[in-house]
PDB file of N, CA and C in Angstrom:
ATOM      1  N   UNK A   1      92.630 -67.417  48.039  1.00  0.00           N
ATOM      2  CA  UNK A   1      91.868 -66.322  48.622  1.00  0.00           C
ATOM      3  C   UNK A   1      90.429 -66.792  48.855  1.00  0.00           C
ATOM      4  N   UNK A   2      90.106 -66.856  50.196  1.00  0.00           N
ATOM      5  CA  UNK A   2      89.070 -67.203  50.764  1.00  0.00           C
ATOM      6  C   UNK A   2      87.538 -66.272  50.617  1.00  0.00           C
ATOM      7  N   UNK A   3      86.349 -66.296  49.698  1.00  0.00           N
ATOM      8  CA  UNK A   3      85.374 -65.460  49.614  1.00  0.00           C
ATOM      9  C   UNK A   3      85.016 -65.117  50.923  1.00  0.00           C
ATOM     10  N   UNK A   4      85.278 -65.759  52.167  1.00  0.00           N
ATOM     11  CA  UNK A   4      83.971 -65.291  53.385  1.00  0.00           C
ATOM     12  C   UNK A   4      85.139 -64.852  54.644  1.00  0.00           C
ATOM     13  N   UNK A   5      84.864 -63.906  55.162  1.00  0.00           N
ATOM     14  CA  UNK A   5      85.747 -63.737  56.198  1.00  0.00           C
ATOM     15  C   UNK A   5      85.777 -65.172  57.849  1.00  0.00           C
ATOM     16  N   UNK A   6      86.347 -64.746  58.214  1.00  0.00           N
ATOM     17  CA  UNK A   6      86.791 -65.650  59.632  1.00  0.00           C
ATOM     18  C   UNK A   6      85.537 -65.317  60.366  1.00  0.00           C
ATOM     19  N   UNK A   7      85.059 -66.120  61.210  1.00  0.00           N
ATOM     20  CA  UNK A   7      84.176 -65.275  62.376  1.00  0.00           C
ATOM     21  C   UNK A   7      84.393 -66.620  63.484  1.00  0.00           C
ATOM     22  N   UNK A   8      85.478 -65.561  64.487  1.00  0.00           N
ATOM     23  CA  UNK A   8      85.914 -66.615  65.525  1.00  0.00           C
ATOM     24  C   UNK A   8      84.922 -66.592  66.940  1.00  0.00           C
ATOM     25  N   UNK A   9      85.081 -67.450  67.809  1.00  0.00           N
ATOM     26  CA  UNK A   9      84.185 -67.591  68.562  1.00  0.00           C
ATOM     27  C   UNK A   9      83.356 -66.323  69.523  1.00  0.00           C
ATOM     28  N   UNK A  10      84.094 -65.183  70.165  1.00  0.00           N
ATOM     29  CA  UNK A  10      83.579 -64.378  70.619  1.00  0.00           C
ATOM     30  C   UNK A  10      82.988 -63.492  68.952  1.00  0.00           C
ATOM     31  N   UNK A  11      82.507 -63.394  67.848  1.00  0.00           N
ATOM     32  CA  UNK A  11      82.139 -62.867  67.204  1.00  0.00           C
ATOM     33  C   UNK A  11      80.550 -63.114  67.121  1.00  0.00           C
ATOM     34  N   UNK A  12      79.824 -63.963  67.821  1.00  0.00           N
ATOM     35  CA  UNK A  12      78.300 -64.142  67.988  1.00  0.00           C
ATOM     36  C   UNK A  12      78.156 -63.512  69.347  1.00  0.00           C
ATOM     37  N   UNK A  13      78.993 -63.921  69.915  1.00  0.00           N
ATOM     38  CA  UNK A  13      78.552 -62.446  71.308  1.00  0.00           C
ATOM     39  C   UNK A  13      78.572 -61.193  71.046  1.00  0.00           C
ATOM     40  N   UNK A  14      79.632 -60.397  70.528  1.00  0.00           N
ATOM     41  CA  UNK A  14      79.209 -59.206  69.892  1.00  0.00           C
ATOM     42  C   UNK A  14      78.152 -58.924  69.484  1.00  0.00           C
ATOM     43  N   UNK A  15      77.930 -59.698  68.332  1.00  0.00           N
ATOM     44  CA  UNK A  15      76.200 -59.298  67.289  1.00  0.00           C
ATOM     45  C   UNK A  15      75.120 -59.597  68.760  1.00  0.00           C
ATOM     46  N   UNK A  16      75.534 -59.960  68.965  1.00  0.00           N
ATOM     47  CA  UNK A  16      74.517 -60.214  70.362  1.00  0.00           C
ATOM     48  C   UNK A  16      73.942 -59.022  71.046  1.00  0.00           C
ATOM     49  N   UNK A  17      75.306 -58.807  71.355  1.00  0.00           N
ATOM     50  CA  UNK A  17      75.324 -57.521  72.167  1.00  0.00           C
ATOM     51  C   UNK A  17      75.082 -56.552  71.584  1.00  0.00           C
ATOM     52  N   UNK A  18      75.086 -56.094  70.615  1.00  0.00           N
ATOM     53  CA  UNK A  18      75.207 -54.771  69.586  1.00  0.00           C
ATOM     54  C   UNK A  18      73.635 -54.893  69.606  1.00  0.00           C
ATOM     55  N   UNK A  19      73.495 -55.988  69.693  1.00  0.00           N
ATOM     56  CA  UNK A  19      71.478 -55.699  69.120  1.00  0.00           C
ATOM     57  C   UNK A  19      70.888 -55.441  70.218  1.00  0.00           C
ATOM     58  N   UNK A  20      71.147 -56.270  71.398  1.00  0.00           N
ATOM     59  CA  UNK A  20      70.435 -55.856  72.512  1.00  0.00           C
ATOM     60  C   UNK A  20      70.670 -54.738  73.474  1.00  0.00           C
ATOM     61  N   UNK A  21      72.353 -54.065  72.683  1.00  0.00           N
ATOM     62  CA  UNK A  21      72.483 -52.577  73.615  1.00  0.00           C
ATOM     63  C   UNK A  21      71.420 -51.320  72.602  1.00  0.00           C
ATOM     64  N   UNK A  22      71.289 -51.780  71.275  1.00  0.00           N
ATOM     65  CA  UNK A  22      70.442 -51.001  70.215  1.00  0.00           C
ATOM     66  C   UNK A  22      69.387 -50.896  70.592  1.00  0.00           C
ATOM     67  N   UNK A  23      68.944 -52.511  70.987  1.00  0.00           N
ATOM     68  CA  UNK A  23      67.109 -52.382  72.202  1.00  0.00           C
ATOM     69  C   UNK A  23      67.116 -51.661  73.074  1.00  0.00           C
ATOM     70  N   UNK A  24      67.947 -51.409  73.715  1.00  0.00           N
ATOM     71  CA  UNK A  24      68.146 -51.074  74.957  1.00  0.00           C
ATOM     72  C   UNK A  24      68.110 -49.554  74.968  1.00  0.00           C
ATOM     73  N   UNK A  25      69.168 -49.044  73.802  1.00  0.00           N
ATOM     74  CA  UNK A  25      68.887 -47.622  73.651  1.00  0.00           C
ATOM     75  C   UNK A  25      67.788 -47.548  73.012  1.00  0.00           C
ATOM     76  N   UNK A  26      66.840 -47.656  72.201  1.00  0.00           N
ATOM     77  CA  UNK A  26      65.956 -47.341  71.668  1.00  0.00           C
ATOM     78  C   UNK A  26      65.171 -47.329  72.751  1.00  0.00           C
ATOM     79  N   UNK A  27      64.924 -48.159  73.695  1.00  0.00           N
ATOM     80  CA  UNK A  27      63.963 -48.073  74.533  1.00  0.00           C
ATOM     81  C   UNK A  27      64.412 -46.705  75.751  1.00  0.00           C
ATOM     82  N   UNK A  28      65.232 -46.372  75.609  1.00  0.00           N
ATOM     83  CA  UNK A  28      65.153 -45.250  76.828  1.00  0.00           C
ATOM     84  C   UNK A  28      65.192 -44.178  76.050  1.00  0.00           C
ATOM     85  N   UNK A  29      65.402 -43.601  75.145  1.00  0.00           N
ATOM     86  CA  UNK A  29      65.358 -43.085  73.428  1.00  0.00           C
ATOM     87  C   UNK A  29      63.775 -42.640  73.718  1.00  0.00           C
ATOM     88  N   UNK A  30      63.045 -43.834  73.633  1.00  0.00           N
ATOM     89  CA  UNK A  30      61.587 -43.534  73.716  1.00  0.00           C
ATOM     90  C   UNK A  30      61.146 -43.423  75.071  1.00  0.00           C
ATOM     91  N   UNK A  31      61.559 -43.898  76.027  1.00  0.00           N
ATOM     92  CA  UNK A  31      61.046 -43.617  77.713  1.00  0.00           C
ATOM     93  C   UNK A  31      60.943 -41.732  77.510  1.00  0.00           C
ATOM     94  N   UNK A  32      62.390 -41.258  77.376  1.00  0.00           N
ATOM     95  CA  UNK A  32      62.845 -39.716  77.112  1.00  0.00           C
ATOM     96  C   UNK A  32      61.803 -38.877  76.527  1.00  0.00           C
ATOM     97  N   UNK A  33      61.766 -39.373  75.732  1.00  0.00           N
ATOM     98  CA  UNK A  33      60.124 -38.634  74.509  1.00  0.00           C
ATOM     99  C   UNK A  33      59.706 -39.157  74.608  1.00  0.00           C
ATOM    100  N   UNK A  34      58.759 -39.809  75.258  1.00  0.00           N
ATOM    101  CA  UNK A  34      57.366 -40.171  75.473  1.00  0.00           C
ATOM    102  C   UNK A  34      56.482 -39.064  75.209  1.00  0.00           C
ATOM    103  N   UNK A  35      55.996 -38.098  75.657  1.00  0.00           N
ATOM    104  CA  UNK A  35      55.464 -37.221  75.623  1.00  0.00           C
ATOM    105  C   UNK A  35      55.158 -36.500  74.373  1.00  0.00           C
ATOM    106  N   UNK A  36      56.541 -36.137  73.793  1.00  0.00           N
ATOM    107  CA  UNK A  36      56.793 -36.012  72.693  1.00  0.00           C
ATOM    108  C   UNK A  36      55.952 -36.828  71.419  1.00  0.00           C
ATOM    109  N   UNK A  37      56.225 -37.985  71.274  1.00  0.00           N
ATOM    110  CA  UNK A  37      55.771 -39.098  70.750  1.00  0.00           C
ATOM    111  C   UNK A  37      54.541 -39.237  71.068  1.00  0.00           C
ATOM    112  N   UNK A  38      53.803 -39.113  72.431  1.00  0.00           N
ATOM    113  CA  UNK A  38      52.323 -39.246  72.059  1.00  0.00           C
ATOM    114  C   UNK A  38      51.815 -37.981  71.324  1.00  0.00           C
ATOM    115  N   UNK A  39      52.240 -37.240  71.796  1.00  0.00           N
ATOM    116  CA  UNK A  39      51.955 -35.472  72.064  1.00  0.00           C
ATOM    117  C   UNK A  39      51.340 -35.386  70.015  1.00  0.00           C
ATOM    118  N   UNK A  40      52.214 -36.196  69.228  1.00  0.00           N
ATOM    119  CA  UNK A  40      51.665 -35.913  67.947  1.00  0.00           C
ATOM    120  C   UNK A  40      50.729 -36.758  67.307  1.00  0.00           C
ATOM    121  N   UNK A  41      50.553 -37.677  68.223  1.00  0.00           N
ATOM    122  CA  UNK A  41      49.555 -38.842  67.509  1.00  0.00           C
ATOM    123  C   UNK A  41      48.091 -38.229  68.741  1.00  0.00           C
ATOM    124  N   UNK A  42      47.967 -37.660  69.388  1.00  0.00           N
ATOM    125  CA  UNK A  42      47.082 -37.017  70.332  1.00  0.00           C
ATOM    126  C   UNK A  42      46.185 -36.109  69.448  1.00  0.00           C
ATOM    127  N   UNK A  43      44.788 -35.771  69.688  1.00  0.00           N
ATOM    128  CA  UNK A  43      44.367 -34.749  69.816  1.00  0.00           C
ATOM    129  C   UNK A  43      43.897 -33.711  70.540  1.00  0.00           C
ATOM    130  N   UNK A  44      44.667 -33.744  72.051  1.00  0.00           N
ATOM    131  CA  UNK A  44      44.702 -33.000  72.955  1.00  0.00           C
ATOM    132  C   UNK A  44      44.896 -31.619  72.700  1.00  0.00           C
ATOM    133  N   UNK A  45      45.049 -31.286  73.855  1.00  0.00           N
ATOM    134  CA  UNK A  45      45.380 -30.015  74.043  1.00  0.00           C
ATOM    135  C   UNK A  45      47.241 -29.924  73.944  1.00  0.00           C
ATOM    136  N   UNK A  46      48.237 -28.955  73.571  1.00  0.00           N
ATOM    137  CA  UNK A  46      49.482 -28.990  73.483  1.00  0.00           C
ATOM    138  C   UNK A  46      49.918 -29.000  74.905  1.00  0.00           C
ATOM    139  N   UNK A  47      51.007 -30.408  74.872  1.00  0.00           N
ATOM    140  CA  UNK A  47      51.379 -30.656  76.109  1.00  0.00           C
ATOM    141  C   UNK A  47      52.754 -29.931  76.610  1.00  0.00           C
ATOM    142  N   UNK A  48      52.396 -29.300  78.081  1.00  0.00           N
ATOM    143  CA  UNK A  48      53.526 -28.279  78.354  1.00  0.00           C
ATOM    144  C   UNK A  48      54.887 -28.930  78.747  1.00  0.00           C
ATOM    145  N   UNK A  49      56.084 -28.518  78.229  1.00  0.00           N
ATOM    146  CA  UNK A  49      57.152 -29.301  79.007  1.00  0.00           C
ATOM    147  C   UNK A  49      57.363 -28.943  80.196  1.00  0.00           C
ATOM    148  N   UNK A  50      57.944 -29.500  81.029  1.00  0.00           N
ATOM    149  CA  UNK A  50      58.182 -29.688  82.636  1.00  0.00           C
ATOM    150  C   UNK A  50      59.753 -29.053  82.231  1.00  0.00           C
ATOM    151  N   UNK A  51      60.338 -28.064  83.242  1.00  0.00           N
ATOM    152  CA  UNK A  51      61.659 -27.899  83.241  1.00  0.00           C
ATOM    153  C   UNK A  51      62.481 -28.416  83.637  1.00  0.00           C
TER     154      UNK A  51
END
């Protein structure tokens, strides 16, 4: 019985991918709320949402 699992060749493309679709959502995640996200580090005036 082997301590470490298998990790066959397409298994570094995955982790690959998993991280850079995670960038990827995070970044449109934050494009979305932008506003939001400045809106509390601001000391403006309260910003109105657009419908």
């Amino acid at each position: 019985m082997e301590p470490f699992g298998y990790l066959d060749p397409g298994s570094g493309s995955m982790i690959i991918q998993i991280l850079v679709g995670g960038i990827a959502a995070v970044g449109v995640t934050m494009k979305l709320y932008w506003r939001r996200i400045t809106a509390i580090f601001s000391r403006a005036k309260k910003v109105e949402e657009k419908p």
